[in-house]
Structures are given as structure tokens and as C-alpha cells.
PDB file of N, CA and C in Angstrom:
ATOM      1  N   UNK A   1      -8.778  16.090  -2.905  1.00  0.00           N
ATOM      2  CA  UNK A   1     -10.018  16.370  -2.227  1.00  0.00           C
ATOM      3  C   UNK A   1      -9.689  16.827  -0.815  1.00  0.00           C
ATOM      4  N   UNK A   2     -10.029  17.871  -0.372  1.00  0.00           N
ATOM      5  CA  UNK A   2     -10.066  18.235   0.908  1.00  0.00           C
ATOM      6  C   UNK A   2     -10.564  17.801   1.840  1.00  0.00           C
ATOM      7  N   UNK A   3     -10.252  17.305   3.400  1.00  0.00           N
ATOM      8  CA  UNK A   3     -10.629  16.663   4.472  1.00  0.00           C
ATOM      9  C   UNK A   3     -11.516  17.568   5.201  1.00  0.00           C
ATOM     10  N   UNK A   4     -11.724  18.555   4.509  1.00  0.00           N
ATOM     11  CA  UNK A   4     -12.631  19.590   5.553  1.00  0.00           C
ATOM     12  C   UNK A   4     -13.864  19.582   4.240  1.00  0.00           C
ATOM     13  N   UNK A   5     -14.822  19.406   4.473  1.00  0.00           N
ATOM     14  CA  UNK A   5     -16.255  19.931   3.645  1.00  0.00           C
ATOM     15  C   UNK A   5     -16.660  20.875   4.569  1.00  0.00           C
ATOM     16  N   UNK A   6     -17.396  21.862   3.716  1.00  0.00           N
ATOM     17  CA  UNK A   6     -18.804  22.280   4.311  1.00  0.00           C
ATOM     18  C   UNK A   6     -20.097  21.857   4.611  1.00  0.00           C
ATOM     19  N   UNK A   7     -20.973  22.410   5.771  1.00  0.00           N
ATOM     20  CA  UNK A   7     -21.721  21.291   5.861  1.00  0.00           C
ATOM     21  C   UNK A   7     -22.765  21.540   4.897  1.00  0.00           C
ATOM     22  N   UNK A   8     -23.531  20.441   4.149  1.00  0.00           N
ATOM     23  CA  UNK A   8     -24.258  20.714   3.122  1.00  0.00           C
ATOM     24  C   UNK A   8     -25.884  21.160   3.896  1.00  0.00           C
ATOM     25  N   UNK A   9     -26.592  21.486   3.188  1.00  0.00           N
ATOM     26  CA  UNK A   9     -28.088  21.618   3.867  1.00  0.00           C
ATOM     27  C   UNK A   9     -28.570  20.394   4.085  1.00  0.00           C
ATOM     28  N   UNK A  10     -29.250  20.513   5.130  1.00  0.00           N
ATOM     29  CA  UNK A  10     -29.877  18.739   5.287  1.00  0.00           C
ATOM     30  C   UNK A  10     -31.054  18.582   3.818  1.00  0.00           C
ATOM     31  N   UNK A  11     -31.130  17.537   3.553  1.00  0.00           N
ATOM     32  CA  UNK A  11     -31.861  16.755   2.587  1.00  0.00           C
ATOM     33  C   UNK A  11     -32.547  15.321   2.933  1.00  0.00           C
ATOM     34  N   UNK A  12     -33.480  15.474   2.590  1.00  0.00           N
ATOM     35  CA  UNK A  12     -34.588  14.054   3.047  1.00  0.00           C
ATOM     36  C   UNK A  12     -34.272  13.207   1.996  1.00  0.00           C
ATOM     37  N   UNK A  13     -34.259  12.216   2.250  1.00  0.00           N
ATOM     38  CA  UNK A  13     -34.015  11.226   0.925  1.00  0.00           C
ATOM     39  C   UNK A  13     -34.787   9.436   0.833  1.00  0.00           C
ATOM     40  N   UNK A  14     -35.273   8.889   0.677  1.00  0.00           N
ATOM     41  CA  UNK A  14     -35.433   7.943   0.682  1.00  0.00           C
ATOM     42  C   UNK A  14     -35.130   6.681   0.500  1.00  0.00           C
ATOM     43  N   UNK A  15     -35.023   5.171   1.353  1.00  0.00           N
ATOM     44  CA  UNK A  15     -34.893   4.396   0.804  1.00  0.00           C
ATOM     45  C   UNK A  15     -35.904   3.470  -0.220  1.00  0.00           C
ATOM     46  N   UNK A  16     -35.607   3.276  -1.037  1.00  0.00           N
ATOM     47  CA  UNK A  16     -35.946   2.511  -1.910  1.00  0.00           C
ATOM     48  C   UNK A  16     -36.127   0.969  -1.365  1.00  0.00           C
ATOM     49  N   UNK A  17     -37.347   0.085  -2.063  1.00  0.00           N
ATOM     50  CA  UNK A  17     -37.420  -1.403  -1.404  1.00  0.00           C
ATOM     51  C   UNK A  17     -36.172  -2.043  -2.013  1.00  0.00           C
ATOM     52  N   UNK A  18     -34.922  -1.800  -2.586  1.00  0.00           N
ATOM     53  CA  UNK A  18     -33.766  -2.532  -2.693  1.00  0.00           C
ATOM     54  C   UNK A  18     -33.008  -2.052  -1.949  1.00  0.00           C
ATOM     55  N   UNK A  19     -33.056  -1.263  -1.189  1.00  0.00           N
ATOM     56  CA  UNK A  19     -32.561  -0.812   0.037  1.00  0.00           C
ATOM     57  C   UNK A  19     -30.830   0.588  -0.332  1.00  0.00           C
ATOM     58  N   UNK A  20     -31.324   1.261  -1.450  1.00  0.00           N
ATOM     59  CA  UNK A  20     -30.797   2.072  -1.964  1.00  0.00           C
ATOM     60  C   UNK A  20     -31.263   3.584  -1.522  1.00  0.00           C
ATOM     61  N   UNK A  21     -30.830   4.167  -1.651  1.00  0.00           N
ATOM     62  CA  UNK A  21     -30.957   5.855  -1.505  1.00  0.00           C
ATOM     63  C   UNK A  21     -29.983   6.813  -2.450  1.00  0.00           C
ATOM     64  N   UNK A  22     -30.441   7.487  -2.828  1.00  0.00           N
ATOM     65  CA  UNK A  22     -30.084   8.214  -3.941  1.00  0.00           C
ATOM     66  C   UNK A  22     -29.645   9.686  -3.130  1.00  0.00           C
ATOM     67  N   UNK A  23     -28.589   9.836  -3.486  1.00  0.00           N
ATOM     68  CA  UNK A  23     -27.418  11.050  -2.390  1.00  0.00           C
ATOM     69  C   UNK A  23     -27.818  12.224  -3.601  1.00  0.00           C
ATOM     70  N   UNK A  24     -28.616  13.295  -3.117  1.00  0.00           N
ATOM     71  CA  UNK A  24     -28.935  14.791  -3.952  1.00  0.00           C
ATOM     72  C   UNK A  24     -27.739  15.012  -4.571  1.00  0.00           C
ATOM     73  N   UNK A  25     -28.015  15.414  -5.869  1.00  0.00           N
ATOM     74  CA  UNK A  25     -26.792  16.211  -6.689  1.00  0.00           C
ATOM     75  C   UNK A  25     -25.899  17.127  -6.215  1.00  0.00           C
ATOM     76  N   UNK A  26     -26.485  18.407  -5.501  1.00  0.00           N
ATOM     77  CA  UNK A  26     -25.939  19.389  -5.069  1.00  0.00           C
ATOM     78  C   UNK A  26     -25.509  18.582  -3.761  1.00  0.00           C
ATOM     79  N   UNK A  27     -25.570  17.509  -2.949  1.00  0.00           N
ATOM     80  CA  UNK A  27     -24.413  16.753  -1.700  1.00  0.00           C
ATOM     81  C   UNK A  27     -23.093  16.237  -2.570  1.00  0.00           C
ATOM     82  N   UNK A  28     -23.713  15.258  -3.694  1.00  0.00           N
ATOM     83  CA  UNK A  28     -22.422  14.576  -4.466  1.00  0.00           C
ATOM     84  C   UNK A  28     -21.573  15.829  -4.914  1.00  0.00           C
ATOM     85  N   UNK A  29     -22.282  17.243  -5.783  1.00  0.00           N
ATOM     86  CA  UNK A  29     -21.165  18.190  -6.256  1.00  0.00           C
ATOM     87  C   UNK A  29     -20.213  18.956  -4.886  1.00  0.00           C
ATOM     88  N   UNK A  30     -21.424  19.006  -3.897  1.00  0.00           N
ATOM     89  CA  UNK A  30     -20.355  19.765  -2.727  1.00  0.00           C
ATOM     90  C   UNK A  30     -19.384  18.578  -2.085  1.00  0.00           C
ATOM     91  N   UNK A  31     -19.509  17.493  -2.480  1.00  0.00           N
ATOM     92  CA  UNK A  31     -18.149  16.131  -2.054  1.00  0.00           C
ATOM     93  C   UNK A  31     -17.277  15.771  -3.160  1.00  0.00           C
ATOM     94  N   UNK A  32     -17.632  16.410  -4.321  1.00  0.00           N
ATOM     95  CA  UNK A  32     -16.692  15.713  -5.483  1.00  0.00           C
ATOM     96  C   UNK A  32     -17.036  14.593  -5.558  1.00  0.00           C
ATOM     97  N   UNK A  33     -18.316  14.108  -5.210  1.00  0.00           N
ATOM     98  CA  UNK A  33     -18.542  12.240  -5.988  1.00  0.00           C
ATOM     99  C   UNK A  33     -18.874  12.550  -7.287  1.00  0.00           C
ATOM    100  N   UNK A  34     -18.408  11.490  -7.607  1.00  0.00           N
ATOM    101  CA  UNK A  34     -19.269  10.809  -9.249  1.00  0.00           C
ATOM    102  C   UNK A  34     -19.460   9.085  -9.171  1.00  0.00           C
ATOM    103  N   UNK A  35     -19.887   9.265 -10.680  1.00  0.00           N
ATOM    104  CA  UNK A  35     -19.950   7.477 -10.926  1.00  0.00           C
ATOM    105  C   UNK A  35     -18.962   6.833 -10.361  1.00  0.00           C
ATOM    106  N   UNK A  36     -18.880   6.123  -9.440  1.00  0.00           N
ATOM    107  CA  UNK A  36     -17.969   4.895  -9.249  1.00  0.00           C
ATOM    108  C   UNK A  36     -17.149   5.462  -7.861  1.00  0.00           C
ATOM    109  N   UNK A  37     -17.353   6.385  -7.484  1.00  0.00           N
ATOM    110  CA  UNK A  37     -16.361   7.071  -5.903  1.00  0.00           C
ATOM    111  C   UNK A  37     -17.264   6.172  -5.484  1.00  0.00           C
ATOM    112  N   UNK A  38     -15.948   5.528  -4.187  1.00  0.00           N
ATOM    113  CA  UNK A  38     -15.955   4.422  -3.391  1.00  0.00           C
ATOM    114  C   UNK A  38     -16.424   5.689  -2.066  1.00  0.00           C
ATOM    115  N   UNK A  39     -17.294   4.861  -1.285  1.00  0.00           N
ATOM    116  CA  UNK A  39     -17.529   5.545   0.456  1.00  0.00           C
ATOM    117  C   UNK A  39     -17.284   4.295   1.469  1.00  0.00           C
ATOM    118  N   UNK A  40     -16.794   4.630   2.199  1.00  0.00           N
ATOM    119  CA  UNK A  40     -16.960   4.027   3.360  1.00  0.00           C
ATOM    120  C   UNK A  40     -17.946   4.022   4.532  1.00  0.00           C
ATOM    121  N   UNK A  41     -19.335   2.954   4.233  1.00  0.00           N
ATOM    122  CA  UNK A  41     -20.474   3.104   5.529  1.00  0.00           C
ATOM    123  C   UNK A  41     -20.421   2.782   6.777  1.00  0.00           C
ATOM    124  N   UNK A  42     -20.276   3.854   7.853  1.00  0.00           N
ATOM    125  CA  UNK A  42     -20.512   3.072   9.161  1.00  0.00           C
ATOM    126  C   UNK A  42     -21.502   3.397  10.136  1.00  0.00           C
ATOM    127  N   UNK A  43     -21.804   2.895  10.850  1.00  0.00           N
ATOM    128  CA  UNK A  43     -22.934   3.265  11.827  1.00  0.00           C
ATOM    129  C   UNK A  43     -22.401   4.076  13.119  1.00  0.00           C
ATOM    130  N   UNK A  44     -22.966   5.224  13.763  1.00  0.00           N
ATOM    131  CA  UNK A  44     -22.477   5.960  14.758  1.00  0.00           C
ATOM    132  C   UNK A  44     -23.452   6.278  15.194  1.00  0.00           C
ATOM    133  N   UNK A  45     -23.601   5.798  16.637  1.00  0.00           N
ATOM    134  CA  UNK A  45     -24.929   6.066  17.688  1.00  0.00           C
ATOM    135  C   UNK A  45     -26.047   6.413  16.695  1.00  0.00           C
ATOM    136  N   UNK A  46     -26.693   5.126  16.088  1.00  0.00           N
ATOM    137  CA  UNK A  46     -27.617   5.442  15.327  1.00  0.00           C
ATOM    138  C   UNK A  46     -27.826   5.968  14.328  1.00  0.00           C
ATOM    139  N   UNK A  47     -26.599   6.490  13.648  1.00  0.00           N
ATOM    140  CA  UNK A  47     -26.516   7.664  12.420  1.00  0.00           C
ATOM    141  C   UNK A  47     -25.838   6.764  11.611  1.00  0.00           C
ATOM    142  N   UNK A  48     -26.269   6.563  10.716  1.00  0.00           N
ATOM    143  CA  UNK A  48     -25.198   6.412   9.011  1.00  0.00           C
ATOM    144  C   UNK A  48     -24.759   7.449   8.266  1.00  0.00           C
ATOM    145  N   UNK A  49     -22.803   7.361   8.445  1.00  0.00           N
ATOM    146  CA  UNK A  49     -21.862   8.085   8.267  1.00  0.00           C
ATOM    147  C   UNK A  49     -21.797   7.502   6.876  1.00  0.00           C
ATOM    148  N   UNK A  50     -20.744   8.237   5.830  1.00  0.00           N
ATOM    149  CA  UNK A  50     -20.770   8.243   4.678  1.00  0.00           C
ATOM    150  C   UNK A  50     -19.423   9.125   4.271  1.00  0.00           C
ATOM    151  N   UNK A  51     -18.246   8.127   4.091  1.00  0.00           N
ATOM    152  CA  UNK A  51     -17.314   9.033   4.044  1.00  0.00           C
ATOM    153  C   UNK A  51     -16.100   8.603   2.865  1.00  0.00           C
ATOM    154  N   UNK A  52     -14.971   9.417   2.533  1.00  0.00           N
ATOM    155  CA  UNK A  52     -14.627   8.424   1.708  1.00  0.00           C
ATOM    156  C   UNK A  52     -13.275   7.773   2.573  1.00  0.00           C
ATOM    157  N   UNK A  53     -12.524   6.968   1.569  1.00  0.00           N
ATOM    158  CA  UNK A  53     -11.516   6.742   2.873  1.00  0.00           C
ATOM    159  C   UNK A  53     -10.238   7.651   2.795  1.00  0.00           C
ATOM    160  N   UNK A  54     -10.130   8.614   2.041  1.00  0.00           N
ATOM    161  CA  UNK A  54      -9.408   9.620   2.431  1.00  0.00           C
ATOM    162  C   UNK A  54      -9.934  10.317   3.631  1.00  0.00           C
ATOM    163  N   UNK A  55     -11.107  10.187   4.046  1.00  0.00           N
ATOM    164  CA  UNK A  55     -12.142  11.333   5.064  1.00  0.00           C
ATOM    165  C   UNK A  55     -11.863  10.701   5.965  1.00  0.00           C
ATOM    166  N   UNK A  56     -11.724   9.087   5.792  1.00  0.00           N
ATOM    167  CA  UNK A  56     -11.903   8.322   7.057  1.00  0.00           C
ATOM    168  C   UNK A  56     -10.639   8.043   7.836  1.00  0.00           C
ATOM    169  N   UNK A  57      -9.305   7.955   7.195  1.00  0.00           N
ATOM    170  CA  UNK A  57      -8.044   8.301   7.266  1.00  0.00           C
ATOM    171  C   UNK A  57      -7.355   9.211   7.710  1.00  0.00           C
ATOM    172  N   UNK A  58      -8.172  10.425   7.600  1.00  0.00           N
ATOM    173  CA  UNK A  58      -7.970  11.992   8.043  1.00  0.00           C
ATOM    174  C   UNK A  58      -8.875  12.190   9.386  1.00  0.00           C
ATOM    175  N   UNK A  59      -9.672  11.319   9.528  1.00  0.00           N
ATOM    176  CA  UNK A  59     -10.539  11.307  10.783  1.00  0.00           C
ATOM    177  C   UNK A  59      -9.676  10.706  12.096  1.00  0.00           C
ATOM    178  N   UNK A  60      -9.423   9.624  11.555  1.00  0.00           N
ATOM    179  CA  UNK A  60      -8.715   8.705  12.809  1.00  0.00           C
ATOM    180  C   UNK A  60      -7.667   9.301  12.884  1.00  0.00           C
ATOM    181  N   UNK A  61      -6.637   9.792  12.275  1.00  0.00           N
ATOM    182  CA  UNK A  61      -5.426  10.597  12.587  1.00  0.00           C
ATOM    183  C   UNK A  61      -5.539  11.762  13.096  1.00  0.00           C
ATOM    184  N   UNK A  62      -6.810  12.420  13.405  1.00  0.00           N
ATOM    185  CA  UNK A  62      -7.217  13.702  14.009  1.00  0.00           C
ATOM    186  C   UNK A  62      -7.422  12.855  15.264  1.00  0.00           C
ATOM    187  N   UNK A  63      -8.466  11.706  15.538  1.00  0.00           N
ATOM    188  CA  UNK A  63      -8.641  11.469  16.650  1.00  0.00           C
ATOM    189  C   UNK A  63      -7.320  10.776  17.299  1.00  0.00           C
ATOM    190  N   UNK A  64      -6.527  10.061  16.746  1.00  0.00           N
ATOM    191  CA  UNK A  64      -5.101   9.410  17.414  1.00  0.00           C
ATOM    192  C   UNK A  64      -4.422  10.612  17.867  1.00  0.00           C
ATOM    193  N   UNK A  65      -4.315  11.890  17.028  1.00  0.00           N
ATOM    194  CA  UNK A  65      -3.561  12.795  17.748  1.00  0.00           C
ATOM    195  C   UNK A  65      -4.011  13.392  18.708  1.00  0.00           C
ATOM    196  N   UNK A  66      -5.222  13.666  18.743  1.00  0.00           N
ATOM    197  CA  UNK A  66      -6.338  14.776  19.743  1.00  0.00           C
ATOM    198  C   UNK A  66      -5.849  13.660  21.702  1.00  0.00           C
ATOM    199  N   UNK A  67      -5.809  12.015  21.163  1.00  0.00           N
ATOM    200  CA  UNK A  67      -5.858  11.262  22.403  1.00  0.00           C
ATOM    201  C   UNK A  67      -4.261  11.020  22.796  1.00  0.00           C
ATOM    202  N   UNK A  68      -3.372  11.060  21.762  1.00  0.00           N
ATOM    203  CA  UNK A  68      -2.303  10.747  22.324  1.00  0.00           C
ATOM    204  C   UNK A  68      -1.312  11.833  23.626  1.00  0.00           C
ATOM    205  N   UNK A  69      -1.187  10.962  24.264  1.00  0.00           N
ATOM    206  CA  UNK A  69      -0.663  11.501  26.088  1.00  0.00           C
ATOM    207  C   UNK A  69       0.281  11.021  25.967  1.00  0.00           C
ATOM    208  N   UNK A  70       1.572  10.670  25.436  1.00  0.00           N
ATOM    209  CA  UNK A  70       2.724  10.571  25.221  1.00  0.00           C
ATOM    210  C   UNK A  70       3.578  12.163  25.005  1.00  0.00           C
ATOM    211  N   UNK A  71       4.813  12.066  24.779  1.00  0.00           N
ATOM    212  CA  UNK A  71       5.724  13.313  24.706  1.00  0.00           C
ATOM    213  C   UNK A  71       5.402  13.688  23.869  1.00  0.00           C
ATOM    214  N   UNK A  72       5.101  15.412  23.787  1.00  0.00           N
ATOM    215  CA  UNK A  72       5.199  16.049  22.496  1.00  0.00           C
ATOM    216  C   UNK A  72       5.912  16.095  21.094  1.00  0.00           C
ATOM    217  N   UNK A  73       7.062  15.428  21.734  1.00  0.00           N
ATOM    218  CA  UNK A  73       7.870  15.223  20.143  1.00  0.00           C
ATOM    219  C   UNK A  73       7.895  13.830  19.618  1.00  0.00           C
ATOM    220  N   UNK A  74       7.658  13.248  20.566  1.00  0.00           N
ATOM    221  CA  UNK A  74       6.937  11.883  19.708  1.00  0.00           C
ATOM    222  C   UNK A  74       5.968  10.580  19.367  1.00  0.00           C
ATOM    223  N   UNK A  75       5.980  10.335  18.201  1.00  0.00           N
ATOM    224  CA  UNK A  75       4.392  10.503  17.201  1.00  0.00           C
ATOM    225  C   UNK A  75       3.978   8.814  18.006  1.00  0.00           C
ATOM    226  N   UNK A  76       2.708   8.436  18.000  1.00  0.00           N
ATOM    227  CA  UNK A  76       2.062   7.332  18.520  1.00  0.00           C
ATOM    228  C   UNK A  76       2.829   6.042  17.899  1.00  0.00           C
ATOM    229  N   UNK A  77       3.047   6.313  16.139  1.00  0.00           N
ATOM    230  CA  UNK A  77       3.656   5.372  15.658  1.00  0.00           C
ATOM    231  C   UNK A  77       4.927   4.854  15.645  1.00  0.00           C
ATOM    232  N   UNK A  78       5.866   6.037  16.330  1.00  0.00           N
ATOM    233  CA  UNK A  78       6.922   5.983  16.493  1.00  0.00           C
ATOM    234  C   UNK A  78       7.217   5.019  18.129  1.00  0.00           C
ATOM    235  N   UNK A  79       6.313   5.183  19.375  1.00  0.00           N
ATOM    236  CA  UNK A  79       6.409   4.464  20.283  1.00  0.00           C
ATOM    237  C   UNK A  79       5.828   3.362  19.897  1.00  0.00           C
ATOM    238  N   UNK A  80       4.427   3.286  19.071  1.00  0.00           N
ATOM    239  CA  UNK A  80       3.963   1.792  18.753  1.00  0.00           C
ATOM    240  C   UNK A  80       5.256   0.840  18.265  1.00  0.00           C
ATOM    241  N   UNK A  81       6.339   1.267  16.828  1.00  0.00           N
ATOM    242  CA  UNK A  81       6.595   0.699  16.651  1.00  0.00           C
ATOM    243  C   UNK A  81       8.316   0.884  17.485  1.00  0.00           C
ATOM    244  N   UNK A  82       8.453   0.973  18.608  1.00  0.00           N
ATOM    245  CA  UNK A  82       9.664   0.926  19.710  1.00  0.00           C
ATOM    246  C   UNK A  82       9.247   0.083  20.720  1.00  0.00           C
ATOM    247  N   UNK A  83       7.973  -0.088  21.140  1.00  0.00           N
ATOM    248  CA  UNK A  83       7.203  -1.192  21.643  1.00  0.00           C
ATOM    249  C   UNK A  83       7.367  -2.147  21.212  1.00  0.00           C
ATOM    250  N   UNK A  84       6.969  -2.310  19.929  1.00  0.00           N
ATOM    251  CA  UNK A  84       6.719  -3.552  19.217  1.00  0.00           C
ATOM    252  C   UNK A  84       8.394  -4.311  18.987  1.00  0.00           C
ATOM    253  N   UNK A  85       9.199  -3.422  19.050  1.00  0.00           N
ATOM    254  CA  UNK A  85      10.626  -4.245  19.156  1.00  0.00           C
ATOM    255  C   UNK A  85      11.586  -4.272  19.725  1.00  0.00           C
ATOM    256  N   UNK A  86      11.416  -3.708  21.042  1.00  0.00           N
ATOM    257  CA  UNK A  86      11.213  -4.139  22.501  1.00  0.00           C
ATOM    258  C   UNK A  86      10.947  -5.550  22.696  1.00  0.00           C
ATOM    259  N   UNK A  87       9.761  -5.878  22.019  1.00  0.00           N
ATOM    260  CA  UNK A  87       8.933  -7.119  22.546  1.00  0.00           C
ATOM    261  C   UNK A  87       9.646  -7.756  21.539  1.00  0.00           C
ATOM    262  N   UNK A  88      10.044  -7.985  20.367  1.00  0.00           N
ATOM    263  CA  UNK A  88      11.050  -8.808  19.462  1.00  0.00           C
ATOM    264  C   UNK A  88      12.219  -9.150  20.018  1.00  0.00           C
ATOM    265  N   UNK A  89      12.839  -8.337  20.198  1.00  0.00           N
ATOM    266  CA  UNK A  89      14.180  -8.464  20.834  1.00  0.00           C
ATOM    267  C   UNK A  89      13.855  -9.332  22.087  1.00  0.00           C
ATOM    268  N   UNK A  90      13.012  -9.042  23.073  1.00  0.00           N
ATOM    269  CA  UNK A  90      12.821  -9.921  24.442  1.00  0.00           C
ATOM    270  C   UNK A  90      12.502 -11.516  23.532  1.00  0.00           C
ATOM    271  N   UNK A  91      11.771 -11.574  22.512  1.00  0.00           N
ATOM    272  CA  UNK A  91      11.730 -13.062  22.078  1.00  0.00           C
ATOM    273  C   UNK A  91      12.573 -13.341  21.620  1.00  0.00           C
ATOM    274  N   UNK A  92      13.625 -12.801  20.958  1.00  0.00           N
ATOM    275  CA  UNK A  92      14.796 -13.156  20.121  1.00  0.00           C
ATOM    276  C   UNK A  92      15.516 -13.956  21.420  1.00  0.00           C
ATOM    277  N   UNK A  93      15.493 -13.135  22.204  1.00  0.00           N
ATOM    278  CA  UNK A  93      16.719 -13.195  23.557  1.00  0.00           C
ATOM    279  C   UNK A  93      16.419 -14.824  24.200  1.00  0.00           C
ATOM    280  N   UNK A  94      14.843 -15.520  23.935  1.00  0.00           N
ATOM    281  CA  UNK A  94      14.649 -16.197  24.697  1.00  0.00           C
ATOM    282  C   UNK A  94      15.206 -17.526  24.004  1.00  0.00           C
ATOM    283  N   UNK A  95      15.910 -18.499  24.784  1.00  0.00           N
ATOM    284  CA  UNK A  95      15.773 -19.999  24.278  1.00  0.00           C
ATOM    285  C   UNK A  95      14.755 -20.610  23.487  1.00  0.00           C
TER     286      UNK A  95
END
């Protein structure tokens, strides 16, 4: 599944008193859902997002890279985890 969609046409939809909403056919065919695709719901300044967690995975790694201010050649996870054992080694070292 691709991390880029198009954006679909907006669609009105309703909740239901069990607190359900029914996602238009032509949104589920332009996302590749079916029966049983898992989403991930979150709330954003008032908006309910709807994504899956491949989308949501591909999101935060766009935003970790877009913020990281470290050296160009190397990756956030690579100083996270040179940090992180840095700080091992200083406990190892201690009595």
C-alpha cells in the first residue's frame, strides 16, 4: 500500500447512536480497506484522523526527518542509540 493517497472528495457521513460511522465505498476503494483492515484513530486540533499504521509509521518518519538538526550523514537513531550507550557505559563505570 502506498504512503501517499490521493485526496478523496469530501463525504458527509454520519454517526450512528452506537457511535459508528460508516467510511463511503469509493474512500475504503481509494485506501485499499476491506473487512477487517486495522486503522489507527487519533484526534488532531479537533479533527479525527484515520490512518493505517503503515500511514502512521510513514508519517512520523517524515516528521523525525523534516525536524532532525543533527549532521547530514547521520540518522536520529543512530545518535539516539550512541547516546543511549554513552549513558550505559557511564553506569557500568560506576561503583
Amino acid at each position: 500500500m502506498s504512503d501517499e493517497v490521493a485526496e478523496p472528495e469530501h463525504a458527509e457521513v454520519v454517526v450512528n447512536r452506537d457511535g459508528r460511522v460508516l467510511i463511503p465505498a469509493q474512500v475504503r476503494r481509494d485506501l485499499h480497506l476491506s473487512a477487517g483492515s486495522t486503522l489507527v484513530l487519533s484526534v488532531e486540533d479537533g479533527r479525527v484522523v484515520m490512518e493505517s499504521r503503515e500511514q502512521l509509521m510513514a508519517r512520523i518518519r517524515r516528521e523525525v526527518a523534516a525536524s532532525w538538526t543533527g549532521p547530514a550523514d547521520t540518522s536520529a537513531a543512530d545518535e539516539l542509540l550512541a547516546d543511549r550507550r554513552a549513558e550505559a557505559a557511564v553506569e557500568d563505570a560506576q561503583p
